[in-house]
PDB file of N, CA and C in Angstrom:
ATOM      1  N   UNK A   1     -21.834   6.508   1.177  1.00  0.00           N
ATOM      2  CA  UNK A   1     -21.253   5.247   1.598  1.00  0.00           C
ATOM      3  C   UNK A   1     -21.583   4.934   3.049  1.00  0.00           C
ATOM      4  N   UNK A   2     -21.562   5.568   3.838  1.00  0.00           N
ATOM      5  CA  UNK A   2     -21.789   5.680   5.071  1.00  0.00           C
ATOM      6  C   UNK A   2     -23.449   5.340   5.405  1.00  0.00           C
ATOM      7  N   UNK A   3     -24.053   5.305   4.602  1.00  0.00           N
ATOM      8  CA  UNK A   3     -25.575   5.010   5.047  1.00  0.00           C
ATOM      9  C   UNK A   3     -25.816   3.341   4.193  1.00  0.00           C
ATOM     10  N   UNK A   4     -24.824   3.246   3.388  1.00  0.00           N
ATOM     11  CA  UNK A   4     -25.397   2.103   2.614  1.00  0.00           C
ATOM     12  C   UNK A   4     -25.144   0.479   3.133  1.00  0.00           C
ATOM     13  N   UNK A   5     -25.935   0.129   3.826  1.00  0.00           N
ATOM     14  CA  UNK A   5     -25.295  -1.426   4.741  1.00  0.00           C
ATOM     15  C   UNK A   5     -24.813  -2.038   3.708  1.00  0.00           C
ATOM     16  N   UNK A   6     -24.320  -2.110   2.508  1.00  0.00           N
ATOM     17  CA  UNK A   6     -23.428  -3.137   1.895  1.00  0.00           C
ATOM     18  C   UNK A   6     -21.918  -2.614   1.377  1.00  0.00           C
ATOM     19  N   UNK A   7     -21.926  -1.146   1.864  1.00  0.00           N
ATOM     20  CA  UNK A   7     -20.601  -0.978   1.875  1.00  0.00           C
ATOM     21  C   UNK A   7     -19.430  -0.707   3.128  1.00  0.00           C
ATOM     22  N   UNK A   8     -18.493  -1.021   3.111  1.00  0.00           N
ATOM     23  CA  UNK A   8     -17.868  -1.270   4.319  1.00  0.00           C
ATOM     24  C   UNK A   8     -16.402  -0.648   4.268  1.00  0.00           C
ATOM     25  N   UNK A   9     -16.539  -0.208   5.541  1.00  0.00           N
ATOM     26  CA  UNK A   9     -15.037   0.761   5.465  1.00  0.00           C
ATOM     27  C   UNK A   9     -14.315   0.097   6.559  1.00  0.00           C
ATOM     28  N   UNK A  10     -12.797  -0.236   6.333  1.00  0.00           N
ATOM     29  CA  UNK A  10     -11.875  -0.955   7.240  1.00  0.00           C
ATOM     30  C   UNK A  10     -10.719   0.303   7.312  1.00  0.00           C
ATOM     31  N   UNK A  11     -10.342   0.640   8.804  1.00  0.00           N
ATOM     32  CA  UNK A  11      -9.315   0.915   8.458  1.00  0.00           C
ATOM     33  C   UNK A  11      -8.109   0.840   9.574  1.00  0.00           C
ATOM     34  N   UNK A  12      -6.582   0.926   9.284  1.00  0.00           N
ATOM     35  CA  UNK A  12      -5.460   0.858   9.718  1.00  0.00           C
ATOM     36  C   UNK A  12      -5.047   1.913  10.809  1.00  0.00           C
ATOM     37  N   UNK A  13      -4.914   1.674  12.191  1.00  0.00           N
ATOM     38  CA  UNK A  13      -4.810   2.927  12.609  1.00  0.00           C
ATOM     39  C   UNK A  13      -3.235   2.905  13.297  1.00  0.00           C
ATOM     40  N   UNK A  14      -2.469   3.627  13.605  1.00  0.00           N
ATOM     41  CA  UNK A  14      -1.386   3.445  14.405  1.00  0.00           C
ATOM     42  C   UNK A  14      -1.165   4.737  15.270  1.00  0.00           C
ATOM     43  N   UNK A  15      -1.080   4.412  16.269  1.00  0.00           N
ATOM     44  CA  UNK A  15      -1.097   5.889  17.658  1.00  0.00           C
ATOM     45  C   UNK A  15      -1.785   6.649  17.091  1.00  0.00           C
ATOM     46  N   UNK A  16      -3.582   6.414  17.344  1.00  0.00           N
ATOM     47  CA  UNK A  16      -4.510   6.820  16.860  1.00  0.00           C
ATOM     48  C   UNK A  16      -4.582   7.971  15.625  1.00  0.00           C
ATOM     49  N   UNK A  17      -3.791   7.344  14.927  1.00  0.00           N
ATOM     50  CA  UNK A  17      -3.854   8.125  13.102  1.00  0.00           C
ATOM     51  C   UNK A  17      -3.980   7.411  12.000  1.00  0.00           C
ATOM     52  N   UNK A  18      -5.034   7.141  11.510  1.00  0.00           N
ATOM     53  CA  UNK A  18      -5.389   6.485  10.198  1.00  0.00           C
ATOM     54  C   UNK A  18      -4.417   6.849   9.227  1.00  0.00           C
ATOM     55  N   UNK A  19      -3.584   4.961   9.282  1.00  0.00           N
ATOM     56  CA  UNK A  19      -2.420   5.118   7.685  1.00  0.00           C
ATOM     57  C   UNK A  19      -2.636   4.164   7.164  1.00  0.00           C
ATOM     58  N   UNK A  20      -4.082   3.586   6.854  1.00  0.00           N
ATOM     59  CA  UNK A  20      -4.812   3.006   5.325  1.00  0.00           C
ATOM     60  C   UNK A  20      -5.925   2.355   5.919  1.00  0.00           C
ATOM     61  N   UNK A  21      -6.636   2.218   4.555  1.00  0.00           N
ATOM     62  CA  UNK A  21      -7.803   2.071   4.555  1.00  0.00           C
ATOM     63  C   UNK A  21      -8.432   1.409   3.119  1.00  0.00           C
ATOM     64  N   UNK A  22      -9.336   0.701   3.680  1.00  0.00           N
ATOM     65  CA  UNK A  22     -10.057   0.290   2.361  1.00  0.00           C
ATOM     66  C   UNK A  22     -11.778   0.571   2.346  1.00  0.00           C
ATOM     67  N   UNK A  23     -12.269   0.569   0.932  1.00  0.00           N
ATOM     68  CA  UNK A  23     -13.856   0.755   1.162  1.00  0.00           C
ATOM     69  C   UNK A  23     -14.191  -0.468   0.097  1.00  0.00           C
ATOM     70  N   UNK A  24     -15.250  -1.317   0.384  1.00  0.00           N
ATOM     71  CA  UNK A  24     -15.627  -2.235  -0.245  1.00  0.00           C
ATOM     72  C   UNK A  24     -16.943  -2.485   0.330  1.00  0.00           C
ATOM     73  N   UNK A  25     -17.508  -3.271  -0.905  1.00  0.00           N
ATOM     74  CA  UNK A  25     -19.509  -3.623  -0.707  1.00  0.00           C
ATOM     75  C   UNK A  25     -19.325  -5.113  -1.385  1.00  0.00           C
ATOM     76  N   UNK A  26     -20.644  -5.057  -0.730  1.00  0.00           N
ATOM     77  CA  UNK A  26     -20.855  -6.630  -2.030  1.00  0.00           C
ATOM     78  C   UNK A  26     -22.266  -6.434  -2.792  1.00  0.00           C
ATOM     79  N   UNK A  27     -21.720  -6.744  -3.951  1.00  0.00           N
ATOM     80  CA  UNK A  27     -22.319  -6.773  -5.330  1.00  0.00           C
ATOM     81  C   UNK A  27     -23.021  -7.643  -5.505  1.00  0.00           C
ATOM     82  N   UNK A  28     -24.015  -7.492  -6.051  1.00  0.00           N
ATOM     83  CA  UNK A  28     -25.198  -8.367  -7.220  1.00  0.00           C
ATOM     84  C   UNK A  28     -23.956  -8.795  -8.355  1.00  0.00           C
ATOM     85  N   UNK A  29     -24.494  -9.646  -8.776  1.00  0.00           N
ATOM     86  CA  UNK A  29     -23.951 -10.129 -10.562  1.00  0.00           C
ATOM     87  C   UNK A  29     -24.739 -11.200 -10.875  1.00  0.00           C
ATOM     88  N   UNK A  30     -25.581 -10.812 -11.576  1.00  0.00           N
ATOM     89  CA  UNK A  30     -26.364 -11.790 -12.436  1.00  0.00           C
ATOM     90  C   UNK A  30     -25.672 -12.781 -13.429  1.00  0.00           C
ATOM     91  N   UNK A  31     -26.505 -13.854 -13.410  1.00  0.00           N
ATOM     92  CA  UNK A  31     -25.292 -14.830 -14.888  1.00  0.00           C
ATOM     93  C   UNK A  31     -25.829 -14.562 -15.766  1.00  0.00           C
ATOM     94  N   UNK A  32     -24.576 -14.596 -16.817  1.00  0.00           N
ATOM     95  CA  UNK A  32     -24.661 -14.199 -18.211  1.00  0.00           C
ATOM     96  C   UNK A  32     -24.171 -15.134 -18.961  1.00  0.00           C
ATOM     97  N   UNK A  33     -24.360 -15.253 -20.462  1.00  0.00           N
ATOM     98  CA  UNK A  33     -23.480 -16.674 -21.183  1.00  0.00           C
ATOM     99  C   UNK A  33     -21.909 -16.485 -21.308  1.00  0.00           C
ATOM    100  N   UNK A  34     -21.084 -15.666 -20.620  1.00  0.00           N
ATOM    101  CA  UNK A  34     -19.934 -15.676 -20.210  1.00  0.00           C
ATOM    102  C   UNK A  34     -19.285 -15.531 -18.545  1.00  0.00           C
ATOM    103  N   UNK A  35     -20.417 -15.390 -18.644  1.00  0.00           N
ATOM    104  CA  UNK A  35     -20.023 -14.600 -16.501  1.00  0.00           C
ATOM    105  C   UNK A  35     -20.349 -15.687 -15.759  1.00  0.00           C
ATOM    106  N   UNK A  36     -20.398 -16.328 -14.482  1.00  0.00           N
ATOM    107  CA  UNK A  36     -21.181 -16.611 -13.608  1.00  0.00           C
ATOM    108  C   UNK A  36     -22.078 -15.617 -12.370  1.00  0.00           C
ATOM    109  N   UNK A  37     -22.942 -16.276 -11.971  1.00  0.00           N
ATOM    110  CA  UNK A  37     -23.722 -14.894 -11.055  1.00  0.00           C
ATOM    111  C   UNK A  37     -23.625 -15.251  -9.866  1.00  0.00           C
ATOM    112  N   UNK A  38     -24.074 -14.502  -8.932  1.00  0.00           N
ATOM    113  CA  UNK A  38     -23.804 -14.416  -7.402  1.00  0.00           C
ATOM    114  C   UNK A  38     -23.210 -13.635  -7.294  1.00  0.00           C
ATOM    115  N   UNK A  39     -23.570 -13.164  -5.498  1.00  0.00           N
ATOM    116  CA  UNK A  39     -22.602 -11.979  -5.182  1.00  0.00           C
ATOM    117  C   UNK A  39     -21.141 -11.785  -4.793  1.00  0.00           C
ATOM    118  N   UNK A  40     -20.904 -11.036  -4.787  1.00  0.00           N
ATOM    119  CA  UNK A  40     -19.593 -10.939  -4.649  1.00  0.00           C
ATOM    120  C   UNK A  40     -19.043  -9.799  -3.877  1.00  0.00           C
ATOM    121  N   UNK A  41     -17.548  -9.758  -3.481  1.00  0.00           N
ATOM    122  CA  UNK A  41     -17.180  -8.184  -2.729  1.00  0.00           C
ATOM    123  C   UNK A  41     -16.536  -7.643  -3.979  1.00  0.00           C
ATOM    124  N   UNK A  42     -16.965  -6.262  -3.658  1.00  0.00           N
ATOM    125  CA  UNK A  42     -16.068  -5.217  -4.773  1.00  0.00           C
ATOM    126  C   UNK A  42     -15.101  -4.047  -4.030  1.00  0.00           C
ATOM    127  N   UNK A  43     -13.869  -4.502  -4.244  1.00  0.00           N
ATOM    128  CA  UNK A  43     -12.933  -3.950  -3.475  1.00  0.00           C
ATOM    129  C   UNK A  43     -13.109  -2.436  -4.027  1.00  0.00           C
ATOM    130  N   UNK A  44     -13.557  -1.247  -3.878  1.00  0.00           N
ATOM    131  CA  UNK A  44     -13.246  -0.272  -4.200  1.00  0.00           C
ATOM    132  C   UNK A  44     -12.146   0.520  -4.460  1.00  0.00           C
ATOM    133  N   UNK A  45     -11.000   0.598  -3.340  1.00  0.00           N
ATOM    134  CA  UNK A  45      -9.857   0.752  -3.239  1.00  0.00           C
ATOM    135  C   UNK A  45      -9.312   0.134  -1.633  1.00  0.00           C
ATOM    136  N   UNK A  46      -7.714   0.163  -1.957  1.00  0.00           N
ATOM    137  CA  UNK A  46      -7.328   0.581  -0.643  1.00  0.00           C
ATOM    138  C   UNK A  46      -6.320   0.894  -1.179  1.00  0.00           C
ATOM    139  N   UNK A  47      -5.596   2.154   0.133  1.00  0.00           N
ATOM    140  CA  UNK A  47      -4.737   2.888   0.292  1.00  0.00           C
ATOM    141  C   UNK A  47      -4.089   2.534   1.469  1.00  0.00           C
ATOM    142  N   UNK A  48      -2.760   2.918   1.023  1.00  0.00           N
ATOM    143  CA  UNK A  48      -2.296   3.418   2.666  1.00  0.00           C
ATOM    144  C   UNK A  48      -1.119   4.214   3.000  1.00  0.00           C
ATOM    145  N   UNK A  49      -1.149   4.988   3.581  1.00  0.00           N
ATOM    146  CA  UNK A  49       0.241   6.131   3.923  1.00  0.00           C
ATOM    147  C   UNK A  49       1.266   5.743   3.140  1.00  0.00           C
ATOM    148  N   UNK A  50       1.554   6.787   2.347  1.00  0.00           N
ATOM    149  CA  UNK A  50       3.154   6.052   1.700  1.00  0.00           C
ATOM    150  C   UNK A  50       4.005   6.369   2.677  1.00  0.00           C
ATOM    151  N   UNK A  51       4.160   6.544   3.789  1.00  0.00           N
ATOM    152  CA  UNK A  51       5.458   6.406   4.515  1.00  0.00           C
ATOM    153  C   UNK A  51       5.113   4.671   5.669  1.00  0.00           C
ATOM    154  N   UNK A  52       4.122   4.127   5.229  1.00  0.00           N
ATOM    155  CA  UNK A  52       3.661   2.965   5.984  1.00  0.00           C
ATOM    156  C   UNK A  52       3.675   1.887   4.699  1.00  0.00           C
ATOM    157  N   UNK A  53       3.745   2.200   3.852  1.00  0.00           N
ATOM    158  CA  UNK A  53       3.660   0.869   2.569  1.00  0.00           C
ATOM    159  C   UNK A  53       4.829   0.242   3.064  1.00  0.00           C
ATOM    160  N   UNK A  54       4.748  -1.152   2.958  1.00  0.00           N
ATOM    161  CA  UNK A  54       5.986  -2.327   2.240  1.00  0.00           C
ATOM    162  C   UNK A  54       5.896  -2.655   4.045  1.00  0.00           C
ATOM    163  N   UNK A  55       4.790  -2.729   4.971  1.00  0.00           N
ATOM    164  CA  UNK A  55       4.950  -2.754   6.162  1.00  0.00           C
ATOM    165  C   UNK A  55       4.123  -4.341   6.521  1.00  0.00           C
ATOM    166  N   UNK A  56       3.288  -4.720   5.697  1.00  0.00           N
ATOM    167  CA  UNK A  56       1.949  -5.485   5.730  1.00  0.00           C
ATOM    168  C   UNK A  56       0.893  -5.386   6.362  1.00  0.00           C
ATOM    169  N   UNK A  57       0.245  -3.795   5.979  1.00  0.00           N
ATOM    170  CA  UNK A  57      -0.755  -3.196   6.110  1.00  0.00           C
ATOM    171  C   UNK A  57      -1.679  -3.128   5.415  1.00  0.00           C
ATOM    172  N   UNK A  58      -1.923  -3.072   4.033  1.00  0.00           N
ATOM    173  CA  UNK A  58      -2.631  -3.977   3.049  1.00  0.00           C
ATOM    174  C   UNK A  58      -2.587  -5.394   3.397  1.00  0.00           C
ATOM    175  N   UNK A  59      -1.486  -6.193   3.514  1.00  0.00           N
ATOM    176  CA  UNK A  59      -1.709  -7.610   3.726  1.00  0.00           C
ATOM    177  C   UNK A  59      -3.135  -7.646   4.911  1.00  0.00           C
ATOM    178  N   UNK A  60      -3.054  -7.153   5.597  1.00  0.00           N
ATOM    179  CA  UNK A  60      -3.591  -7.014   7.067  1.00  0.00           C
ATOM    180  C   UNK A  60      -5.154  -6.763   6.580  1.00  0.00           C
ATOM    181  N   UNK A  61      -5.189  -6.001   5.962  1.00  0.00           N
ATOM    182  CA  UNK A  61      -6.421  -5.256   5.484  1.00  0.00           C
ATOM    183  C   UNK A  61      -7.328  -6.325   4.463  1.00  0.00           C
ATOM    184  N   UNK A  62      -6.203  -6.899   3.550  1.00  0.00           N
ATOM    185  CA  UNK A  62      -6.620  -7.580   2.744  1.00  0.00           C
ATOM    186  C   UNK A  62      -7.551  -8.862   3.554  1.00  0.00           C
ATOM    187  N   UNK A  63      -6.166  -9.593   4.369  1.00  0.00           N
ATOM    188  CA  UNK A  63      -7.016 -10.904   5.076  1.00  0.00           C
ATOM    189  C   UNK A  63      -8.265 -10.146   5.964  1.00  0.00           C
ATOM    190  N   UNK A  64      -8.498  -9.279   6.433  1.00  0.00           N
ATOM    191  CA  UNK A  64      -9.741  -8.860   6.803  1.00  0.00           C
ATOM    192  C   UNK A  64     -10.576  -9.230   5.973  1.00  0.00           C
ATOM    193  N   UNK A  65     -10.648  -8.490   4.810  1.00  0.00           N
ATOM    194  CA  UNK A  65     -11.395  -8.419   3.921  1.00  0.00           C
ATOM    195  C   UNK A  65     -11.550  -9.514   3.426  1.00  0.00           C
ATOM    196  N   UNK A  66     -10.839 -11.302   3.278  1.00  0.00           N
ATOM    197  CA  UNK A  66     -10.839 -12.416   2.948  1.00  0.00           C
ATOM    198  C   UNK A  66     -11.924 -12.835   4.112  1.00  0.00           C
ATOM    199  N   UNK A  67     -11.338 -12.786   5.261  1.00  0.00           N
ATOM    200  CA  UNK A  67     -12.293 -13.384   6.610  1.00  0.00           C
ATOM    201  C   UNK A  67     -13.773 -12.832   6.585  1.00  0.00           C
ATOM    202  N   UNK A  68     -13.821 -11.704   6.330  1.00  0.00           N
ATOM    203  CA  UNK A  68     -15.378 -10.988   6.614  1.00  0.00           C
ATOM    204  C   UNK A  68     -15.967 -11.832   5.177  1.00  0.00           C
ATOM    205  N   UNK A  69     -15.504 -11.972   3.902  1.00  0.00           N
ATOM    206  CA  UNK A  69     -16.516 -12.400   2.851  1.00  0.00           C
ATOM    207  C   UNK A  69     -16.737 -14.113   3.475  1.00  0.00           C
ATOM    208  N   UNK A  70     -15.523 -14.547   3.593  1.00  0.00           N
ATOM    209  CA  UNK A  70     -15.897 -16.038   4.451  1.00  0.00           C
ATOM    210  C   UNK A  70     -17.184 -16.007   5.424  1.00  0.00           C
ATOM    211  N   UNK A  71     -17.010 -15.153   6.084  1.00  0.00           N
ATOM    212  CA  UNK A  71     -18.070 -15.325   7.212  1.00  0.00           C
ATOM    213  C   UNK A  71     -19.368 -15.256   6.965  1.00  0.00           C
ATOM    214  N   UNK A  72     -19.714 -13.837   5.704  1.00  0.00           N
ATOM    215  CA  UNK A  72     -20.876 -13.907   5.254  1.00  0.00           C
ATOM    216  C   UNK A  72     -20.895 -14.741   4.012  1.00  0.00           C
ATOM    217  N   UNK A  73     -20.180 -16.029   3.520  1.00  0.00           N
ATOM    218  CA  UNK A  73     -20.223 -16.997   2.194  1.00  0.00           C
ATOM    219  C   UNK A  73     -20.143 -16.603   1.789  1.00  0.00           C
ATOM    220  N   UNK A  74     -19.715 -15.265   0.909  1.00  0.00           N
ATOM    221  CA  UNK A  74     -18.754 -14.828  -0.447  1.00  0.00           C
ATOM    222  C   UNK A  74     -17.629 -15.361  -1.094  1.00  0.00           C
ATOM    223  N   UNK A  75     -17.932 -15.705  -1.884  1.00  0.00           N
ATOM    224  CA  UNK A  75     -16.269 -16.798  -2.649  1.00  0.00           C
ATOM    225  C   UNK A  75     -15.607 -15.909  -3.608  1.00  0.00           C
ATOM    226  N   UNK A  76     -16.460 -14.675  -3.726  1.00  0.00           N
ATOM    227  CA  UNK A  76     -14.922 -14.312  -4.756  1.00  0.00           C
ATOM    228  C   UNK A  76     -15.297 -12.754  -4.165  1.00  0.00           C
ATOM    229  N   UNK A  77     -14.003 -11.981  -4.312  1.00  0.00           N
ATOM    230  CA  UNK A  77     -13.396 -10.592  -4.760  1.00  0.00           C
ATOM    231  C   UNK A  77     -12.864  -9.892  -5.748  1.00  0.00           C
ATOM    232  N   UNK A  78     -13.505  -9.274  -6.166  1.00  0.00           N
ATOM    233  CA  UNK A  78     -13.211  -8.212  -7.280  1.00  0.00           C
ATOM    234  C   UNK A  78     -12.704  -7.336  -7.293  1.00  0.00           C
ATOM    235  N   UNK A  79     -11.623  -6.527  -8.108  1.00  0.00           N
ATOM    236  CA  UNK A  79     -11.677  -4.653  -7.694  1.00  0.00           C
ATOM    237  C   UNK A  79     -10.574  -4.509  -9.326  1.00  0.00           C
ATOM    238  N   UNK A  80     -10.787  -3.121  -9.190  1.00  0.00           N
ATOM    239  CA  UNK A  80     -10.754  -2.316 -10.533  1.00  0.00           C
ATOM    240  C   UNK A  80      -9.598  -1.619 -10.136  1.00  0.00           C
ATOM    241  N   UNK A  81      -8.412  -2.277 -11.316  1.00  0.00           N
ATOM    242  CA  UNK A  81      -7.462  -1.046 -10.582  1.00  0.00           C
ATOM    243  C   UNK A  81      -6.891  -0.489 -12.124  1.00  0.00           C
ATOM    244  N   UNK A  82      -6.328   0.758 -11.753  1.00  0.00           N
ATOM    245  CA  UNK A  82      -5.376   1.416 -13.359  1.00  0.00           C
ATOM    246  C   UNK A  82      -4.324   0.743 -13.507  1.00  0.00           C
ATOM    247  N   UNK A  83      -3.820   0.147 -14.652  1.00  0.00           N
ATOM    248  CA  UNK A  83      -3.204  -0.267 -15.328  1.00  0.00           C
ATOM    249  C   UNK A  83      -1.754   0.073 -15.264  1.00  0.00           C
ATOM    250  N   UNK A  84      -1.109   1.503 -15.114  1.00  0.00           N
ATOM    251  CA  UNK A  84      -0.088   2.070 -14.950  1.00  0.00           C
ATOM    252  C   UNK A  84       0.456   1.811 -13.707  1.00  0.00           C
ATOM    253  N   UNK A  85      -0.221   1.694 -12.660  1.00  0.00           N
ATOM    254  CA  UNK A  85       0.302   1.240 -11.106  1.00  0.00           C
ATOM    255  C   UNK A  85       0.656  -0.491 -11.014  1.00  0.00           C
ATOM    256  N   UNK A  86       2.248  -0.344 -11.304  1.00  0.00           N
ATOM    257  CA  UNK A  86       2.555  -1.136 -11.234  1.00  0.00           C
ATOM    258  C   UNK A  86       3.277  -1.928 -10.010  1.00  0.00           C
ATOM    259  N   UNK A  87       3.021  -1.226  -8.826  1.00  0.00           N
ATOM    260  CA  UNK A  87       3.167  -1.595  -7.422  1.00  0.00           C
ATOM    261  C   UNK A  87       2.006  -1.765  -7.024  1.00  0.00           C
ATOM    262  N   UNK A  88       0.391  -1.609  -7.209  1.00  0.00           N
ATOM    263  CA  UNK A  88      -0.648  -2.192  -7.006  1.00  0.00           C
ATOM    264  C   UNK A  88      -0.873  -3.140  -7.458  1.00  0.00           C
ATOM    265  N   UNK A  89      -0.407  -3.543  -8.836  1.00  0.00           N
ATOM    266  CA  UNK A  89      -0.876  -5.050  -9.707  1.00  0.00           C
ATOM    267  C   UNK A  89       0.360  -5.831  -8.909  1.00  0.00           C
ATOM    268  N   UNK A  90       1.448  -5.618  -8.096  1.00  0.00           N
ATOM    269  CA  UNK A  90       2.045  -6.360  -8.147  1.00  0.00           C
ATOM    270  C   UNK A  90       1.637  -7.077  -6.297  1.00  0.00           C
ATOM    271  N   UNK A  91       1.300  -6.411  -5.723  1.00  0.00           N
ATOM    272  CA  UNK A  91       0.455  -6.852  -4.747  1.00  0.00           C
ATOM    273  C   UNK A  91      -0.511  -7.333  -4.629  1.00  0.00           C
ATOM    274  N   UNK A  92      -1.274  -7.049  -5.570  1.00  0.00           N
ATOM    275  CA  UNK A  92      -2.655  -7.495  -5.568  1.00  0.00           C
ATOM    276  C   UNK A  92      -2.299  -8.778  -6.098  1.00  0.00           C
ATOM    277  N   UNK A  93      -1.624  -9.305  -7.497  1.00  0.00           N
ATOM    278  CA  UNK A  93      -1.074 -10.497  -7.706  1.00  0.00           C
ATOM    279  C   UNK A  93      -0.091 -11.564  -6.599  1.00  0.00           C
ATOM    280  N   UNK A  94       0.372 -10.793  -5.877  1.00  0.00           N
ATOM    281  CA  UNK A  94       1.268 -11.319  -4.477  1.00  0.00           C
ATOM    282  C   UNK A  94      -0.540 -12.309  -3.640  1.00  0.00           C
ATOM    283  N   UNK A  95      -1.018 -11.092  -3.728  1.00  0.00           N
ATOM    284  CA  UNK A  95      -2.130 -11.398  -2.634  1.00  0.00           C
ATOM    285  C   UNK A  95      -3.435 -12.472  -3.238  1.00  0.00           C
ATOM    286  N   UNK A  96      -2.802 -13.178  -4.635  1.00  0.00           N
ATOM    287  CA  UNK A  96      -3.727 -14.038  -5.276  1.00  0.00           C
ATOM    288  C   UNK A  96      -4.748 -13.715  -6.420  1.00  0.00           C
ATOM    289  N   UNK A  97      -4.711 -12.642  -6.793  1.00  0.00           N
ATOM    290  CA  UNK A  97      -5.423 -12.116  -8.077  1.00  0.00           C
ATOM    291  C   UNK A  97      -5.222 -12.640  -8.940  1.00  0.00           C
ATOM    292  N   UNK A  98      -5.540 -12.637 -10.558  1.00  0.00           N
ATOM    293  CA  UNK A  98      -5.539 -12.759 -11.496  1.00  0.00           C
ATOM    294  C   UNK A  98      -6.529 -11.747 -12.299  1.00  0.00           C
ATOM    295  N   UNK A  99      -5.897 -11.620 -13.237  1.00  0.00           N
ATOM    296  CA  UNK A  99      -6.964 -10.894 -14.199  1.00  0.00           C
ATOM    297  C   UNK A  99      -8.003 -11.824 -14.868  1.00  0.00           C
ATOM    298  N   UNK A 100      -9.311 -11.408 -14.510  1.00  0.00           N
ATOM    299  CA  UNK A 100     -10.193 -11.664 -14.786  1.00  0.00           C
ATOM    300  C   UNK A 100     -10.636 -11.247 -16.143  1.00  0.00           C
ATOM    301  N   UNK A 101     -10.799  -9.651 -16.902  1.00  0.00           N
ATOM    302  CA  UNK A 101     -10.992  -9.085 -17.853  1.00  0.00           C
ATOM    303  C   UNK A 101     -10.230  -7.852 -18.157  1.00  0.00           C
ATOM    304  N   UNK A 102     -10.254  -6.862 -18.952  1.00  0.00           N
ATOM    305  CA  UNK A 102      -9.447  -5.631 -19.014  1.00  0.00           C
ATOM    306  C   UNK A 102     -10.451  -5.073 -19.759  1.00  0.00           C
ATOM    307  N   UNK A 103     -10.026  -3.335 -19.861  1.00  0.00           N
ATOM    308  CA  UNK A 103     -11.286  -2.351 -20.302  1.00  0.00           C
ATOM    309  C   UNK A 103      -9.780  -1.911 -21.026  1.00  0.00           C
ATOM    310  N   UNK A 104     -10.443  -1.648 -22.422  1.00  0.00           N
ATOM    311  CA  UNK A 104      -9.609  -0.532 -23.039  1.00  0.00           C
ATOM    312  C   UNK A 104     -10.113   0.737 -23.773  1.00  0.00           C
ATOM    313  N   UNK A 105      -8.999   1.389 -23.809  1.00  0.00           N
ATOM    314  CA  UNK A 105      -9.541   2.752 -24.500  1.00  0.00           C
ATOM    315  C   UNK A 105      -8.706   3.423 -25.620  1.00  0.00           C
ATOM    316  N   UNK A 106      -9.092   4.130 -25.913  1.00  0.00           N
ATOM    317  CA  UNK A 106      -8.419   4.863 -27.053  1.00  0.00           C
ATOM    318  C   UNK A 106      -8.722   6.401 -27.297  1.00  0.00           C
ATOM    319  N   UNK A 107      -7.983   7.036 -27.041  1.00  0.00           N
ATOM    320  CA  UNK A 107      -8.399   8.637 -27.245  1.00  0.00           C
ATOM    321  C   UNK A 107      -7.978   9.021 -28.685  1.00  0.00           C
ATOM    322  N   UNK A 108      -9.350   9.639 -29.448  1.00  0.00           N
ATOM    323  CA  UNK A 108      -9.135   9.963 -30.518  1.00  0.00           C
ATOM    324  C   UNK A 108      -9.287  11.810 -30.225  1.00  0.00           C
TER     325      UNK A 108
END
C-alpha cells in the first residue's frame, strides 16, 4: 500500500497517538449493462480507537475523504463492509450511503 500512488492513508492523531484511520484508493470501473463506469474511491476501511468512537472522528475522516475525491473530480465512494456490524452500517448510512448491491453466501 505504501508504494502504490492510488492508495491513500489518512489518519487521526491526538497527543501524538494514532486513534483512527482510514486506507482508501481510487478504482477503475468499467461500464457494464448494469453498472456505470468511471473511477471512483474505494473506502477500504476505517477504524478508530474504541475508547475515541461516538467523538466525530470518522465524521472528520470521512469529510476528508469527501474533499480529497472533490478535488481530484471523483463523484462517488464505495466501500465493503460486513453485514453483522451494525454500528458501521449505521454511520456509514448517517454519513449518506445507501446500498448499492449485497454479496451473499451460504455455507454448505
Amino acid at each position: 500500500m505504501w508504494n502504490n500512488e492510488k492508495c491513500k492513508i489518512v489518519v487521526a492523531i491526538d497527543s501524538g497517538r494514532i486513534i483512527g484511520y482510514s486506507i482508501f484508493s481510487i478504482a477503475p470501473k468499467k461500464e457494464a449493462l448494469f453498472m456505470r463506469g468511471g473511477d471512483y474511491l474505494d473506502i477500504d476501511e476505517i477504524c478508530i480507537d474504541k475508547d475515541h468512537r461516538r467523538q466525530g472522528i470518522a465524521s472528520s475522516i470521512m469529510k476528508y475523504i469527501e474533499n480529497y475525491a472533490k478535488k481530484i473530480v471523483i463523484e462517488r465512494i464505495v466501500l465493503n463492509m460486513w453485514e453483522f456490524n451494525e454500528e458501521a452500517r449505521s454511520f456509514y448510512e448517517k454519513s449518506g450511503f445507501k446500498t448499492y448491491r449485497r454479496y451473499l453466501e451460504r455455507c454448505i
